[in-house]
Protein backbone atom coordinates (compact mmCIF):
# COMPACT_ATOMS: atom_id res chain seq x y z
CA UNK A 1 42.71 97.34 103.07
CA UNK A 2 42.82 96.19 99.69
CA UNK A 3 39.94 94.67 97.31
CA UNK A 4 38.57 91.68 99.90
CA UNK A 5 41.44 92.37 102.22
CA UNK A 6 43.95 91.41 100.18
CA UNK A 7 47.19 93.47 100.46
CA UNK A 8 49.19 91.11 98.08
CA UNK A 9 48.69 87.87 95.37
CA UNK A 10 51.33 85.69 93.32
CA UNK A 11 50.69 82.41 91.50
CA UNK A 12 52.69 79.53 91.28
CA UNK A 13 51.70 77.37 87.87
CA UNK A 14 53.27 74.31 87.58
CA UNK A 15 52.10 71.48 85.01
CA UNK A 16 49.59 69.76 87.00
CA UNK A 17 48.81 72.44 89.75
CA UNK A 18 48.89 75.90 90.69
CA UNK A 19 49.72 77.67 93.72
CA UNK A 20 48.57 81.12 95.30
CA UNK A 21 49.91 82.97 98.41
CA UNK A 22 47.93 85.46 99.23
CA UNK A 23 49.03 88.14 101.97
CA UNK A 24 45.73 89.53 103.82
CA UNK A 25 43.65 91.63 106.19
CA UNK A 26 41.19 89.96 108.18
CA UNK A 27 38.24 92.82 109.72
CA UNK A 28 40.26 93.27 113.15
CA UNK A 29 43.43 93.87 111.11
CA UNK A 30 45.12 90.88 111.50
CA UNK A 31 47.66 90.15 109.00
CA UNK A 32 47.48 86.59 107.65
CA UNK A 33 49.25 84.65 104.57
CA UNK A 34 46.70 82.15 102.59
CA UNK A 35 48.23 79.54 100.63
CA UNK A 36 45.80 77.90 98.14
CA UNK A 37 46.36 74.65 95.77
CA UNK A 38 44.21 74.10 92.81
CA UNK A 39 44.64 70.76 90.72
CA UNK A 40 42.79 70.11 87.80
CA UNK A 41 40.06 67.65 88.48
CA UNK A 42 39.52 64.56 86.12
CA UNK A 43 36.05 65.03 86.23
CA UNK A 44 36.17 68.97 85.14
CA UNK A 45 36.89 71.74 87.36
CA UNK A 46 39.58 71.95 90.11
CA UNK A 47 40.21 70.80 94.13
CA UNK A 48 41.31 73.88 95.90
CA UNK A 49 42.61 73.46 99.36
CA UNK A 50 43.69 76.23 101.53
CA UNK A 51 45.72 76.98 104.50
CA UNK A 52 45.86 80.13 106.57
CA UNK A 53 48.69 81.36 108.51
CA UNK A 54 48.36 84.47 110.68
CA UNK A 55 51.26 86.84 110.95
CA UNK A 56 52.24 86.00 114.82
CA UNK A 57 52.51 82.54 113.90
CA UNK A 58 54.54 82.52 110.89
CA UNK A 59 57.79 82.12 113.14
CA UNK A 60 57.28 78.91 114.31
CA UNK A 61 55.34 77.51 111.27
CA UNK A 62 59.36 78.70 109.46
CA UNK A 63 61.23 77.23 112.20
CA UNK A 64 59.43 73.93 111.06
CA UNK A 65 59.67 74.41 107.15
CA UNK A 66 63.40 75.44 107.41
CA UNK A 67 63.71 71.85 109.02
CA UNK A 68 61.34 70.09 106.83
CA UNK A 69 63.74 71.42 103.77
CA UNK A 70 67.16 70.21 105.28
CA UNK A 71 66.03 66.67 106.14
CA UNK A 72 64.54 66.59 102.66
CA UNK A 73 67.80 68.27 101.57
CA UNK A 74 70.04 65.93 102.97
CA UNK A 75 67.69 62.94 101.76
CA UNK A 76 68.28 64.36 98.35
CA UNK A 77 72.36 64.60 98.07
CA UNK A 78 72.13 60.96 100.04
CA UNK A 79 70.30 59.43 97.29
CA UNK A 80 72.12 61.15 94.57
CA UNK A 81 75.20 59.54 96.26
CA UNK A 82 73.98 55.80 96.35
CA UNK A 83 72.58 56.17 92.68
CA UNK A 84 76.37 57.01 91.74
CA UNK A 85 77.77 53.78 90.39
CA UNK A 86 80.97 52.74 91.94
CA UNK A 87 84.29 53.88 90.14
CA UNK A 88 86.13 50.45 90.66
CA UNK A 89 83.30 49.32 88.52
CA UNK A 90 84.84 48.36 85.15
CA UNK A 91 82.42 50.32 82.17
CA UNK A 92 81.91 49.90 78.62
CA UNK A 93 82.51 52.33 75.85
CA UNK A 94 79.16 52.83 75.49
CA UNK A 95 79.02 53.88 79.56
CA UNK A 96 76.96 51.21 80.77
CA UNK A 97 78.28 48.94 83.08
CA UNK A 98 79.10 45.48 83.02
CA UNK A 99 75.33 43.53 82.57
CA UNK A 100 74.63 45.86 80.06
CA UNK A 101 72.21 48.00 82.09
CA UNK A 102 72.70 51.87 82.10
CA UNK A 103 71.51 52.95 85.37
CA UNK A 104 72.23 56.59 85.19
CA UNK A 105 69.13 56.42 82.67
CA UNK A 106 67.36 53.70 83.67
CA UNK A 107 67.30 51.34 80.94
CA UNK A 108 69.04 48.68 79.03
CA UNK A 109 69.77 45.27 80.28
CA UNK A 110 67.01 42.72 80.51
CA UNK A 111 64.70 40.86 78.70
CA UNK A 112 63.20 43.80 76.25
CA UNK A 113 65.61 44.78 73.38
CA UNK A 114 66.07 48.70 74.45
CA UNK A 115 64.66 47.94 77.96
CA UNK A 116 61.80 49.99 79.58
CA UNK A 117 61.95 53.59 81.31
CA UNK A 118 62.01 53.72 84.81
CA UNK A 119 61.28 57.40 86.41
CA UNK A 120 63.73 58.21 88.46
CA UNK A 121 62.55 59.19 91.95
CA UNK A 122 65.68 61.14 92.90
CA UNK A 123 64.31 64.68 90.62
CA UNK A 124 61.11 65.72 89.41
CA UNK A 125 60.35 64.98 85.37
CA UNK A 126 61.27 67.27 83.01
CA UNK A 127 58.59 69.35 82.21
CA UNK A 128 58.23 70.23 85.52
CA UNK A 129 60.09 73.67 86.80
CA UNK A 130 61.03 74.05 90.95
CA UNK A 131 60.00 75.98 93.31
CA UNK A 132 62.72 77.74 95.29
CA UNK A 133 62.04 79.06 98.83
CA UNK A 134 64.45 81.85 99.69
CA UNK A 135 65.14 81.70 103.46
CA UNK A 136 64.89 84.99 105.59
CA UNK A 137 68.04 86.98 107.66
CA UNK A 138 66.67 87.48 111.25
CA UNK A 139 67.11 90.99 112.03
């Protein structure tokens, strides 16, 4: 058993939080995966919230992620679809359509000369990186 029963530790560090998974030992030898968030606090410090998986239950809790990830999946590529403008739509040279509004970057158009950024809810900003989850074969 390793130094407070830890057999094995990565981090995670994104811009605004960090995340650890932490393989472990409990005293009766149970094997157990802890998966900690810690976000800066505004105040000073950081919120740290925790959740423990035990080794025997790890099957099911994946049977539920893997489904999570293709409903949020498929939500993705549908949204990425419907924020396509049309083809039949006739376009400037300058690529924005017809009211002068560029949607692909959100702006243009309107009453402010320039228009005003809108985030786009379809991806996350770009200083952020992603987090890929490789799936398991079953043996």
């Amino acid at each position: 058993m390793g130094l407070r029963g830890e057999l094995f530790s990565t981090r995670v560090m994104l811009p605004n939080r960090t995340y650890f998974f932490n393989v472990k030992e409990n005293r009766m030898g149970d094997l157990y995966l802890n998966i900690v968030e810690s976000k800066n606090r505004d105040t000073g410090g950081f919120d740290r919230q925790s959740v423990i998986l035990f080794a025997d239950d790890l099957q099911e809790f994946l049977k539920g992620f893997d489904e999570s990830l293709r409903i949020m999946e498929k939500e993705m590529r549908e949204r990425r679809r419907s924020a396509k403008p049309a083809k039949s739509e006739p376009r400037d040279d300058a690529g924005s359509d017809k009211g002068g509004r560029n949607e692909r970057h959100g702006r243009g158009g309107g009453g402010k000369k320039g228009g005003e950024e809108k985030p786009r809810k379809d991806r996350p900003p770009k200083n952020s990186r992603r987090v890929v989850v490789k799936k398991r074969n079953k043996e």
